[in-house]
C-alpha atoms as a PDB file:
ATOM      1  CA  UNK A   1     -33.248  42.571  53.025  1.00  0.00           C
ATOM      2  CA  UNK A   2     -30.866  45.490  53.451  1.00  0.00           C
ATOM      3  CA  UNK A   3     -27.960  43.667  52.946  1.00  0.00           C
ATOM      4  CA  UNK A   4     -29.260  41.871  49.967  1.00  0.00           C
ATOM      5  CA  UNK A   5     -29.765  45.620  48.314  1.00  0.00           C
ATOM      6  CA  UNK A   6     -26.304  46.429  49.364  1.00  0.00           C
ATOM      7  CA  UNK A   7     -24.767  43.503  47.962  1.00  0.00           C
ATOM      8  CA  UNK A   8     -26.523  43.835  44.721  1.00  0.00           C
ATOM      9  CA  UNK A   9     -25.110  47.831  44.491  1.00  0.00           C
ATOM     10  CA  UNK A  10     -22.019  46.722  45.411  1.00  0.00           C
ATOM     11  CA  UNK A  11     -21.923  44.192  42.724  1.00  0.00           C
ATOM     12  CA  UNK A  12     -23.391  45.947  39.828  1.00  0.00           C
ATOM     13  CA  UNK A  13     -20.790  49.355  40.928  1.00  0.00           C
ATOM     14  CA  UNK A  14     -18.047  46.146  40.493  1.00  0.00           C
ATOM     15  CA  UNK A  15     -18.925  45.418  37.367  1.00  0.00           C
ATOM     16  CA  UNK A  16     -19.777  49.186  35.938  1.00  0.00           C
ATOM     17  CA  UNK A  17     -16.064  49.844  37.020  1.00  0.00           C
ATOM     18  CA  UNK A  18     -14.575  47.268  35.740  1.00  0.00           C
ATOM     19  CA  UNK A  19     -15.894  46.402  32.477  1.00  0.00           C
ATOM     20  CA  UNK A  20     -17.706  49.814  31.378  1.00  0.00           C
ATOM     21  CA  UNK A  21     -15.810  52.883  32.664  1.00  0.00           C
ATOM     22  CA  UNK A  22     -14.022  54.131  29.803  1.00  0.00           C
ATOM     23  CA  UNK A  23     -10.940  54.629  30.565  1.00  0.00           C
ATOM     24  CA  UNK A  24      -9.320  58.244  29.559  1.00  0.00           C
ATOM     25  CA  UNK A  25      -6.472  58.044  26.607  1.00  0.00           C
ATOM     26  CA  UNK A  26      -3.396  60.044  26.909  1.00  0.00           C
ATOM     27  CA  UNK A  27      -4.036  63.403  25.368  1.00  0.00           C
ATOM     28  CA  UNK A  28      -0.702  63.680  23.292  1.00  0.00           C
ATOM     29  CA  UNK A  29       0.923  60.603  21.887  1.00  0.00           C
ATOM     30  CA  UNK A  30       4.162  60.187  19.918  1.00  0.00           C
ATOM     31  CA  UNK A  31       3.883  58.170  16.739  1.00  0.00           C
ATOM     32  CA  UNK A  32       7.761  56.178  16.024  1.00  0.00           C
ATOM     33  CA  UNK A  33       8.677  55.896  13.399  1.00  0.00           C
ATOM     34  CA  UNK A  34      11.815  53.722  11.505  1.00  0.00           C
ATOM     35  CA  UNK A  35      14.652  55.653   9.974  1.00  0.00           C
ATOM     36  CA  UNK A  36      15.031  54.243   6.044  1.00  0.00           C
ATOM     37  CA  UNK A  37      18.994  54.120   6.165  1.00  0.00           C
ATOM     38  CA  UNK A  38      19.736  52.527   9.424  1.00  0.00           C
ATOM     39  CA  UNK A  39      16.580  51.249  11.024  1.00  0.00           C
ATOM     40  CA  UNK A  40      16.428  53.265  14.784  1.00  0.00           C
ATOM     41  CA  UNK A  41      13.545  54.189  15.815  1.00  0.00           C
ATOM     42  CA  UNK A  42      12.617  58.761  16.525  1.00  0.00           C
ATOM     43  CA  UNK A  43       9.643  60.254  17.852  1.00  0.00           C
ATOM     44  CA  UNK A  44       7.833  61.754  14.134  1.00  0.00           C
ATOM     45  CA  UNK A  45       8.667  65.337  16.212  1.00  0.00           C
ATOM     46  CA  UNK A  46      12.326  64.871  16.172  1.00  0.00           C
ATOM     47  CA  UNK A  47      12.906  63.094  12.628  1.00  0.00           C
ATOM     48  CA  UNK A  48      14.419  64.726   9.311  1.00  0.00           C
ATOM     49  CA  UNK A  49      12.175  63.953   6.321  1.00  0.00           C
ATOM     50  CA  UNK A  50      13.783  63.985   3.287  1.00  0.00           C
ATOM     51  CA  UNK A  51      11.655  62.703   0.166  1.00  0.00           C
ATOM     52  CA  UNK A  52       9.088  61.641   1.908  1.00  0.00           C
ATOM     53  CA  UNK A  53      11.349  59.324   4.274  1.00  0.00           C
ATOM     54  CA  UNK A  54      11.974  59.542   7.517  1.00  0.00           C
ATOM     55  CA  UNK A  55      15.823  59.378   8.823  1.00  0.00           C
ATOM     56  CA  UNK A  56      17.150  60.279  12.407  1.00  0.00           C
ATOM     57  CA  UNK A  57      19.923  62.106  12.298  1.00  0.00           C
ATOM     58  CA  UNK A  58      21.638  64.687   9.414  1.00  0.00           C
ATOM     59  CA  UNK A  59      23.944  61.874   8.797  1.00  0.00           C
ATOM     60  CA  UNK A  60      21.336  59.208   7.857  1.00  0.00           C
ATOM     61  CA  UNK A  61      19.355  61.766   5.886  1.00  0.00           C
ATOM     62  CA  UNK A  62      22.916  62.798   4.020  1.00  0.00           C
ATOM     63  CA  UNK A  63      22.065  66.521   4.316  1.00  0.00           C
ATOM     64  CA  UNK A  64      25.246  68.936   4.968  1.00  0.00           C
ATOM     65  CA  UNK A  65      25.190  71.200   7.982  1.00  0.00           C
END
């Protein structure tokens, strides 16, 4: 009888941790996006937006300096 009531806690344990636990999302994550002039991909952090596009470097972007 006890190891029928073990088995059953065991088993229902298995399946809250498997199929219920939520699992915890990263708490900062970087959105990519696609420069418009020559298609490589930069964090939204590190990209030069220039009306309303995104580029990657000065160079893409055109901008002196």
């Amino acid at each position: 009888m006890l190891f029928k009531i073990l088995l059953l806690a065991l088993v229902i344990g298995g399946v809250y941790y498997f199929f219920i636990k939520k699992k915890p999302l990263p708490k900062e994550t970087e959105t990519m996006v696609e420069c418009d002039k020559c298609g490589t991909y930069v964090s939204t952090k590190e990209a030069i937006i220039k009306d309303g596009k995104y580029y990657c470097s000065k160079e893409c972007a055109g901008v002196k300096g």
